[in-house]
PDB file of N, CA and C in Angstrom:
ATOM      1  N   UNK A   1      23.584 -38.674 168.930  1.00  0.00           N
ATOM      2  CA  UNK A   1      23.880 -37.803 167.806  1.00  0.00           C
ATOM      3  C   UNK A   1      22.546 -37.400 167.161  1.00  0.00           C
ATOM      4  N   UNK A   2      22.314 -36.427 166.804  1.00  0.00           N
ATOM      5  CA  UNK A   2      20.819 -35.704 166.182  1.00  0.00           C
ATOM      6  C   UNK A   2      21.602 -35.677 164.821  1.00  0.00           C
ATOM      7  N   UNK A   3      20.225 -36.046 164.481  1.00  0.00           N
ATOM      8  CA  UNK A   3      19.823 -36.001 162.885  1.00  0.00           C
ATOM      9  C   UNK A   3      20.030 -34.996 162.080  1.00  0.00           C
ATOM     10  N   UNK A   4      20.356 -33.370 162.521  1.00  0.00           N
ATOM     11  CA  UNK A   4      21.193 -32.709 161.982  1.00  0.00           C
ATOM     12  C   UNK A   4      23.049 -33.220 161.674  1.00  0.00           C
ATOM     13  N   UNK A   5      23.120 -33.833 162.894  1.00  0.00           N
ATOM     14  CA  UNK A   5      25.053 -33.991 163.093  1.00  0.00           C
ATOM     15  C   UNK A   5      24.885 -35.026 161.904  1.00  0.00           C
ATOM     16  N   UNK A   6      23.939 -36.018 161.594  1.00  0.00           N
ATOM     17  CA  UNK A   6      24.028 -37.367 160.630  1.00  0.00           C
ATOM     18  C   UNK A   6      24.080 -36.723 159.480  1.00  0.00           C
ATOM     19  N   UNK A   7      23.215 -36.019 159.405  1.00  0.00           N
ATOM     20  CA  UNK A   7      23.386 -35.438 157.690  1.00  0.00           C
ATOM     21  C   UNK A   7      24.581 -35.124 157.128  1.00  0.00           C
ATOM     22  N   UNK A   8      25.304 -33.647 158.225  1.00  0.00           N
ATOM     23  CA  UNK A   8      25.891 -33.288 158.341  1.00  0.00           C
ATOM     24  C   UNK A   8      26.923 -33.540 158.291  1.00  0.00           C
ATOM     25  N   UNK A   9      27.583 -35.123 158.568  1.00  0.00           N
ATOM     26  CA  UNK A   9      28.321 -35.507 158.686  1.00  0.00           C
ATOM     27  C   UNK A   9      28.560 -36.129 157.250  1.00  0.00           C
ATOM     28  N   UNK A  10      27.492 -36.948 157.202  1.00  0.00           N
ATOM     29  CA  UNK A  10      27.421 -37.544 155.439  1.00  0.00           C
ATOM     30  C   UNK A  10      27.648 -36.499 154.530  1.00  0.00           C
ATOM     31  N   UNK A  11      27.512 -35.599 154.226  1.00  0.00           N
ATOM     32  CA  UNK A  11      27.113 -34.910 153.643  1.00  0.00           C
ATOM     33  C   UNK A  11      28.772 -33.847 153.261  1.00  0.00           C
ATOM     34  N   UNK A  12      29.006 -33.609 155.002  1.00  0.00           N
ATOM     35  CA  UNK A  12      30.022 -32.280 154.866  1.00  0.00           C
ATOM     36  C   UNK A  12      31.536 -33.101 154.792  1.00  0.00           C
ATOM     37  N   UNK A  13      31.371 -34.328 156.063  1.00  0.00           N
ATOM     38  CA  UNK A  13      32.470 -34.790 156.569  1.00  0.00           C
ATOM     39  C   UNK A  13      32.721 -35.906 155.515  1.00  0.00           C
ATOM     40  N   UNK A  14      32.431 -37.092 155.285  1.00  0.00           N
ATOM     41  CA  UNK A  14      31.930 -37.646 154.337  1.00  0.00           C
ATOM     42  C   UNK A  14      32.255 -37.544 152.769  1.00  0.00           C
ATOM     43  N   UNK A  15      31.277 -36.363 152.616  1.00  0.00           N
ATOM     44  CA  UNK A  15      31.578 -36.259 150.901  1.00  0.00           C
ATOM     45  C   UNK A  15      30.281 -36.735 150.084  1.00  0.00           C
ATOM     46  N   UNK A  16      29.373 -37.513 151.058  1.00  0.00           N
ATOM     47  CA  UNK A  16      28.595 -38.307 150.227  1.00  0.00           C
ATOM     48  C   UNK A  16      27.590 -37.660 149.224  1.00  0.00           C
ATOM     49  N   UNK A  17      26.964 -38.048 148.070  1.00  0.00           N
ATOM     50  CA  UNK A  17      26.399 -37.561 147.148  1.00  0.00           C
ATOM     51  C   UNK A  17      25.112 -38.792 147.569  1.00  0.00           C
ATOM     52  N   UNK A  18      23.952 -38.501 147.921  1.00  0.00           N
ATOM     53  CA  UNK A  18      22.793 -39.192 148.750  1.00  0.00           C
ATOM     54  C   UNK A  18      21.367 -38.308 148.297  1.00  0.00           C
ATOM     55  N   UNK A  19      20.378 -39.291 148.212  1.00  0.00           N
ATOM     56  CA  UNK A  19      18.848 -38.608 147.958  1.00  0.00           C
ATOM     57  C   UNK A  19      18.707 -38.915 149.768  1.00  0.00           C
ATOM     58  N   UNK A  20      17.290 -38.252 149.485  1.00  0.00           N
ATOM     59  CA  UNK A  20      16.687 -37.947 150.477  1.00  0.00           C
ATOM     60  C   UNK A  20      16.267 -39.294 151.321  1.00  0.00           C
ATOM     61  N   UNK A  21      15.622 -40.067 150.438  1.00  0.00           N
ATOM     62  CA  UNK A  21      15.333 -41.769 150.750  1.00  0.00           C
ATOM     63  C   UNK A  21      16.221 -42.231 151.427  1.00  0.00           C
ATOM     64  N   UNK A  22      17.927 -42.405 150.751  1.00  0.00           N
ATOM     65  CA  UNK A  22      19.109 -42.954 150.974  1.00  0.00           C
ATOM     66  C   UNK A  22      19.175 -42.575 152.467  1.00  0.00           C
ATOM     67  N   UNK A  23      19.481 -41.144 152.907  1.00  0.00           N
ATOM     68  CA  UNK A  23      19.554 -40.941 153.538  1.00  0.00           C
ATOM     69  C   UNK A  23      18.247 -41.595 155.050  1.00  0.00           C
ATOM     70  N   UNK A  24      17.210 -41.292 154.498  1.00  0.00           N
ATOM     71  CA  UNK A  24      16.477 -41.242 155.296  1.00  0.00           C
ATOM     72  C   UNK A  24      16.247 -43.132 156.161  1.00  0.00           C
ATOM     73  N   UNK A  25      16.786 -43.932 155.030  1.00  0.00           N
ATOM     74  CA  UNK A  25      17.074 -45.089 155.568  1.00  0.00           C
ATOM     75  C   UNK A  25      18.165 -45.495 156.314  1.00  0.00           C
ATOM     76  N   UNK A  26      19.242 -44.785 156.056  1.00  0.00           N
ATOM     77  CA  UNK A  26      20.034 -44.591 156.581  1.00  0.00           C
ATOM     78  C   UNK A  26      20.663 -44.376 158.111  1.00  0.00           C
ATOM     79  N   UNK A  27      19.406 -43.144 158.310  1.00  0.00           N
ATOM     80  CA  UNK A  27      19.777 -42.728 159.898  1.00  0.00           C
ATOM     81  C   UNK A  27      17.977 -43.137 160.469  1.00  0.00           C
ATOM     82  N   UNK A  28      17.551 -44.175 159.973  1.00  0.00           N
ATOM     83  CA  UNK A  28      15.637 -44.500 160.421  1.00  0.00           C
ATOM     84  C   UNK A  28      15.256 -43.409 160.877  1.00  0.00           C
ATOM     85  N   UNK A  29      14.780 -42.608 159.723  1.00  0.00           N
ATOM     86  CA  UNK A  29      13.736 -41.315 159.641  1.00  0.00           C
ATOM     87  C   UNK A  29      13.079 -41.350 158.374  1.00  0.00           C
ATOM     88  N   UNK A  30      12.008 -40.537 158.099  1.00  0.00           N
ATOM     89  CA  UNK A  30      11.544 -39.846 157.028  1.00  0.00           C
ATOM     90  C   UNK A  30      12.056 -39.245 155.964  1.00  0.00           C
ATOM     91  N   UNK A  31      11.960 -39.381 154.619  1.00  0.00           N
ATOM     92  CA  UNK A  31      12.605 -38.620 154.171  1.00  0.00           C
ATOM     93  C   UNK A  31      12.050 -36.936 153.985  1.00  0.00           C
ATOM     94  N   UNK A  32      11.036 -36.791 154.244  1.00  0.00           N
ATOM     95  CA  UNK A  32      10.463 -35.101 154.720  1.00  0.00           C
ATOM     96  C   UNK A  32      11.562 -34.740 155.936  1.00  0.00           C
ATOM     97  N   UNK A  33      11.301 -35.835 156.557  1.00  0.00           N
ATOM     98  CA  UNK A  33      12.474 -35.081 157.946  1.00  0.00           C
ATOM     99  C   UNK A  33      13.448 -34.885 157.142  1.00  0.00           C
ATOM    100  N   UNK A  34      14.281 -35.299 156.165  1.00  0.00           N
ATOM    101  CA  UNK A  34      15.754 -34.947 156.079  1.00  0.00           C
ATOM    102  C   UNK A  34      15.588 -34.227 155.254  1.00  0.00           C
ATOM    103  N   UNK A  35      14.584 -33.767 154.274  1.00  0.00           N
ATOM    104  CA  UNK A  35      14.613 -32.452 153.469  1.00  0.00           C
ATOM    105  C   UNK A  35      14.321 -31.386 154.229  1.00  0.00           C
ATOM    106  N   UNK A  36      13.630 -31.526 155.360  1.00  0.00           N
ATOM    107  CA  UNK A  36      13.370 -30.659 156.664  1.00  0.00           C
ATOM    108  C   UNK A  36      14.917 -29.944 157.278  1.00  0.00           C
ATOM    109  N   UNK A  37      15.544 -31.295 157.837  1.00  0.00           N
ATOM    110  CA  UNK A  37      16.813 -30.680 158.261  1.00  0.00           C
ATOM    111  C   UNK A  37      18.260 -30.434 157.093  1.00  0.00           C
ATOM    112  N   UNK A  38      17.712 -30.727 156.198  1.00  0.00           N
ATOM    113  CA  UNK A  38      18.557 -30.183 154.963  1.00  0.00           C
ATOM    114  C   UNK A  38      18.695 -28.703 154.835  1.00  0.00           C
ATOM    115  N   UNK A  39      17.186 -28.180 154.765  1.00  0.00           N
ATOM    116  CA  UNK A  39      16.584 -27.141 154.701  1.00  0.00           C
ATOM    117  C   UNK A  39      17.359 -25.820 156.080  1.00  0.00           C
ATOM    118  N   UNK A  40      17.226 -26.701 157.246  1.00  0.00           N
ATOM    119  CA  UNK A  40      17.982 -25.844 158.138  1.00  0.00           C
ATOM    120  C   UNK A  40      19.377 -25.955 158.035  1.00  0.00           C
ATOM    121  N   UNK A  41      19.998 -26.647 157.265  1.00  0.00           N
ATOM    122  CA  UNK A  41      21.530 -27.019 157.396  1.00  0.00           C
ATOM    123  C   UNK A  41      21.796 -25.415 156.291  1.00  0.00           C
ATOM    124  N   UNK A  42      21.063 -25.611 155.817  1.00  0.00           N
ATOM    125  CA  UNK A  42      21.444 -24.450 154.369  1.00  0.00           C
ATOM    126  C   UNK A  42      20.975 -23.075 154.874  1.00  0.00           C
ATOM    127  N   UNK A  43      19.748 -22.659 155.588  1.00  0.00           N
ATOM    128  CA  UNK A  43      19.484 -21.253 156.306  1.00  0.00           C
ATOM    129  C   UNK A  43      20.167 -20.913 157.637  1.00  0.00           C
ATOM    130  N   UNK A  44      20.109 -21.973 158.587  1.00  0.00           N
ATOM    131  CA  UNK A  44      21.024 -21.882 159.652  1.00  0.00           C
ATOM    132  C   UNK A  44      22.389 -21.903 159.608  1.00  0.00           C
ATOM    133  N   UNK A  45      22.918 -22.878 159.182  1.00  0.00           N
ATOM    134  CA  UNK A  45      24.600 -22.899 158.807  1.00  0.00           C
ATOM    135  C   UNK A  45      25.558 -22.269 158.126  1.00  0.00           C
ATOM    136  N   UNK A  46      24.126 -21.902 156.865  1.00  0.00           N
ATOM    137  CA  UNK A  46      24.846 -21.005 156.014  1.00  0.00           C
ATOM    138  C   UNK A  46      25.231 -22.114 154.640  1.00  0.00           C
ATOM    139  N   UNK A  47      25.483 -23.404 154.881  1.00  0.00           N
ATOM    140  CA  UNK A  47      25.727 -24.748 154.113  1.00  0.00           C
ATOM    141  C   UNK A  47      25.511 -24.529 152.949  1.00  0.00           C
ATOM    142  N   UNK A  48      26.078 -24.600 151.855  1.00  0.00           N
ATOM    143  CA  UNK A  48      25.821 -24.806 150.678  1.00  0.00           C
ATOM    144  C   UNK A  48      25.449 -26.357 150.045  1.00  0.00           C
ATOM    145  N   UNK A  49      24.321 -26.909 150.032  1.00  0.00           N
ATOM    146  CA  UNK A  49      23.844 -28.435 149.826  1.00  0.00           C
ATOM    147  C   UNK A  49      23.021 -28.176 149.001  1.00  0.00           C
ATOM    148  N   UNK A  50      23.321 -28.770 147.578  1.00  0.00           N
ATOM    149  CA  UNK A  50      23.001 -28.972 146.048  1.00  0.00           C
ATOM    150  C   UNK A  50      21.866 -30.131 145.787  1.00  0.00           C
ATOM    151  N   UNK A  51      20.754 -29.869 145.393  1.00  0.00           N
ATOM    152  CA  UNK A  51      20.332 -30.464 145.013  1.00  0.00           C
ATOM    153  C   UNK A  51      20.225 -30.696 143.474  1.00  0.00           C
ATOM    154  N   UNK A  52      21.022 -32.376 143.031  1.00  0.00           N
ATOM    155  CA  UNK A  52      21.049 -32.508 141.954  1.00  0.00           C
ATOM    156  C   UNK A  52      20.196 -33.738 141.497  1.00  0.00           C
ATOM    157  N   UNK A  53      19.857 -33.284 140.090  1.00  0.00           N
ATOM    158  CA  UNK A  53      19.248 -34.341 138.889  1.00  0.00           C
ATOM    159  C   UNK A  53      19.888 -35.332 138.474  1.00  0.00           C
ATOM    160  N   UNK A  54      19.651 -36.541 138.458  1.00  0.00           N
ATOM    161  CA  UNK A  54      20.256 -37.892 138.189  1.00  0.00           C
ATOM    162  C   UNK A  54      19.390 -39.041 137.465  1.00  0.00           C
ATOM    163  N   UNK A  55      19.618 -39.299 135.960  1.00  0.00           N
ATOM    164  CA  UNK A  55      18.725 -40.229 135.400  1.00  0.00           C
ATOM    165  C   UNK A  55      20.156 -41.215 135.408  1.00  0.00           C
ATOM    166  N   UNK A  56      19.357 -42.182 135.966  1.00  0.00           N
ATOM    167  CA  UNK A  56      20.298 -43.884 136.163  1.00  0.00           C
ATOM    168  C   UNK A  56      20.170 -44.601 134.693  1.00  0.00           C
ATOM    169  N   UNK A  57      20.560 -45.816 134.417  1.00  0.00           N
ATOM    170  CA  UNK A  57      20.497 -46.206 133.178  1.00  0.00           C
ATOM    171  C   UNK A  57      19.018 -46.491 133.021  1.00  0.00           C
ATOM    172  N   UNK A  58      18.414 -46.872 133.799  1.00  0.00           N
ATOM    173  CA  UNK A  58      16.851 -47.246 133.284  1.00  0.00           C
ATOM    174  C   UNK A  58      15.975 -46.256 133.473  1.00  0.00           C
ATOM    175  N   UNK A  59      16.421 -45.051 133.333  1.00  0.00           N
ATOM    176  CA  UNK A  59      15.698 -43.757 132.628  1.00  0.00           C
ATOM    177  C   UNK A  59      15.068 -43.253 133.660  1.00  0.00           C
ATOM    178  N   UNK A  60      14.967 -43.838 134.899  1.00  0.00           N
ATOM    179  CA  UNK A  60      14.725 -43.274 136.682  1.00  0.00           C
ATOM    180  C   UNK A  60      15.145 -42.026 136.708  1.00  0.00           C
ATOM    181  N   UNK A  61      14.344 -40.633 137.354  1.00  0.00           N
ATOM    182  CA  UNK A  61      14.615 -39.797 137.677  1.00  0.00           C
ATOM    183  C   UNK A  61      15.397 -39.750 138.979  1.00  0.00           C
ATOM    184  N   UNK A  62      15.982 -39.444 140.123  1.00  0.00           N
ATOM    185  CA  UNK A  62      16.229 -38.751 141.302  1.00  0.00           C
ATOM    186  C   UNK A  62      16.887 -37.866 141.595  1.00  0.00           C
ATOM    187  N   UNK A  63      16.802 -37.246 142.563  1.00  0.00           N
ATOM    188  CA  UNK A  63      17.316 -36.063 142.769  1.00  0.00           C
ATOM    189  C   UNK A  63      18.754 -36.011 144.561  1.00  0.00           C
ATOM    190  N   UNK A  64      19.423 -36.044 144.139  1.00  0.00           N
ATOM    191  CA  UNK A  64      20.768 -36.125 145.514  1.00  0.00           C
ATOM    192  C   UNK A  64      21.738 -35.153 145.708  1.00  0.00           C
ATOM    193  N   UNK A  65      21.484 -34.887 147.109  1.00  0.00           N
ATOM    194  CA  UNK A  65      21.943 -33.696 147.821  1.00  0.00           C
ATOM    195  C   UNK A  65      23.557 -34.007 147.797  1.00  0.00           C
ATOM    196  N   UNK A  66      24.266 -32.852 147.911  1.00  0.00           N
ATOM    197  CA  UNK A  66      25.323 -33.364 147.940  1.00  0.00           C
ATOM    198  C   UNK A  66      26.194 -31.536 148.521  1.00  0.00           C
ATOM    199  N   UNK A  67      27.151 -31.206 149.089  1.00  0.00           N
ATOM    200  CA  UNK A  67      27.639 -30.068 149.394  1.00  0.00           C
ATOM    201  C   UNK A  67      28.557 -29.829 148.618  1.00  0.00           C
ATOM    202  N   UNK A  68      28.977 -28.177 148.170  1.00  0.00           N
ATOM    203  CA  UNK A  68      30.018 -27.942 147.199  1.00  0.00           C
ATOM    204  C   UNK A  68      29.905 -26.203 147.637  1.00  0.00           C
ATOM    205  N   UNK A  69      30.500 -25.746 146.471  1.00  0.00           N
ATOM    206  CA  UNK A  69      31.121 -24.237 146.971  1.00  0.00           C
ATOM    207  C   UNK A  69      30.336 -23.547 146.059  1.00  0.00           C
ATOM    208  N   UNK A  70      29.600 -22.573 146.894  1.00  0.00           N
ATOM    209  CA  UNK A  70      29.108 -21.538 145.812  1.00  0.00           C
ATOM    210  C   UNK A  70      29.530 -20.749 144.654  1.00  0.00           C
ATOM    211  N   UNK A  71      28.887 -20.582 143.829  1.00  0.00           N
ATOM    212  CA  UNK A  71      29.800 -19.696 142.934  1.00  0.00           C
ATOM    213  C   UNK A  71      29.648 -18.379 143.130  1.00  0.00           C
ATOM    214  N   UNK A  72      30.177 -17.518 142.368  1.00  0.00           N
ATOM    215  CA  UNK A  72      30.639 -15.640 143.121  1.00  0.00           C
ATOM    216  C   UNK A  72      29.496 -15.444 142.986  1.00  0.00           C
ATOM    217  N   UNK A  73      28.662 -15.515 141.523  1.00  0.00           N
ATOM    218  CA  UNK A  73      27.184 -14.854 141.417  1.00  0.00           C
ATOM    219  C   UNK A  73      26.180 -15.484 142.736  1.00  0.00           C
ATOM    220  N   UNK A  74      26.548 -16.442 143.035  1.00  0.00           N
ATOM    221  CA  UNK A  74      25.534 -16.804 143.960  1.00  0.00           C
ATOM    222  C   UNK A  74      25.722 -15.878 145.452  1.00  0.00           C
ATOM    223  N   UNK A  75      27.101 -15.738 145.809  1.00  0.00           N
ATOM    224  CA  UNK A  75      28.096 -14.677 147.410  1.00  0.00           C
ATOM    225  C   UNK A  75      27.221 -14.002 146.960  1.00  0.00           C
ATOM    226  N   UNK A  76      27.160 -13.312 145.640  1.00  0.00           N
ATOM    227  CA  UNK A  76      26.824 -11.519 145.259  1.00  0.00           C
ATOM    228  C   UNK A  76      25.638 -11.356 145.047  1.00  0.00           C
ATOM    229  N   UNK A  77      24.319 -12.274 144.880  1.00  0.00           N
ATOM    230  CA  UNK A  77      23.320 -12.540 144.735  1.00  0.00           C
ATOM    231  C   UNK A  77      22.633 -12.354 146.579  1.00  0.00           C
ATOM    232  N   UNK A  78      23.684 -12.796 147.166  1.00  0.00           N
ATOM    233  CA  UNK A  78      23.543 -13.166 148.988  1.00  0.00           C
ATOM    234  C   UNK A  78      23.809 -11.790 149.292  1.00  0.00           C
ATOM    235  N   UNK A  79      24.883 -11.161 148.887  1.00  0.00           N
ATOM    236  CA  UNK A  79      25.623  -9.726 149.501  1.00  0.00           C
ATOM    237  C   UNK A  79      24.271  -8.725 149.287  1.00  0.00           C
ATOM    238  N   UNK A  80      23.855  -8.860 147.974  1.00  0.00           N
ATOM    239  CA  UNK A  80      22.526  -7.982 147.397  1.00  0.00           C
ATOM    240  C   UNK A  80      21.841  -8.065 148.564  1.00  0.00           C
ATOM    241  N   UNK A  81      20.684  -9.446 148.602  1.00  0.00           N
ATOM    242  CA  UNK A  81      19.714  -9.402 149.526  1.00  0.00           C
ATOM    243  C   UNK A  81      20.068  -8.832 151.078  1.00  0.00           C
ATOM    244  N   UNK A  82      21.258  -9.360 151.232  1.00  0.00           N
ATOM    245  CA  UNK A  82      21.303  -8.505 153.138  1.00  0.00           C
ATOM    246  C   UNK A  82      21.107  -6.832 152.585  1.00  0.00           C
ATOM    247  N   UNK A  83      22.307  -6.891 151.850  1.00  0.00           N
ATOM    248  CA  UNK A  83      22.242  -4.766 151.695  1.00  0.00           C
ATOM    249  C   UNK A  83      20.585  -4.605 151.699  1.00  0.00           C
ATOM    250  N   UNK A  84      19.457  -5.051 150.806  1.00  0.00           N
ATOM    251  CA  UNK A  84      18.451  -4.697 151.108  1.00  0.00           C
ATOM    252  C   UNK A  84      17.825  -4.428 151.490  1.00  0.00           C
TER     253      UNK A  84
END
């Protein structure tokens, strides 16, 4: 299974809400690699994968990917740039 299908799977199939680290320990890679193939999951696939802000109780920043549905301004923001 490639490290696209792992993400992918966590991510789409799954449900999971995961940083880059999490992940990257997860499937023993980098976490550059999985912001790497994050990166193609969202230009190639088309994927909508959110990167969100998360302060834990002890005031820790991180940031975890997670997939959800675009909103219209974002389709119509997309529809714009192709017509271009």
């Amino acid at each position: 299974m490639t490290l696209n299908s792992k993400i992918f799977n966590a991510l789409v199939v799954d449900g999971a809400e995961l940083t880059a680290k999490q992940m990257a320990a997860r499937f023993g890679t980098s976490a550059q690699s999985v912001i790497s193939r994050i990166s193609e999951l969202r230009l190639d696939k088309g994927i909508a994968v959110y990167r969100n802000k998360h302060t834990d109780s002890n005031n820790r920043t991180v940031f975890k990917y997670r997939v959800g549905s675009p909103t219209r301004a974002v389709v119509a923001a997309g529809f714009k740039a192709l017509a271009a």
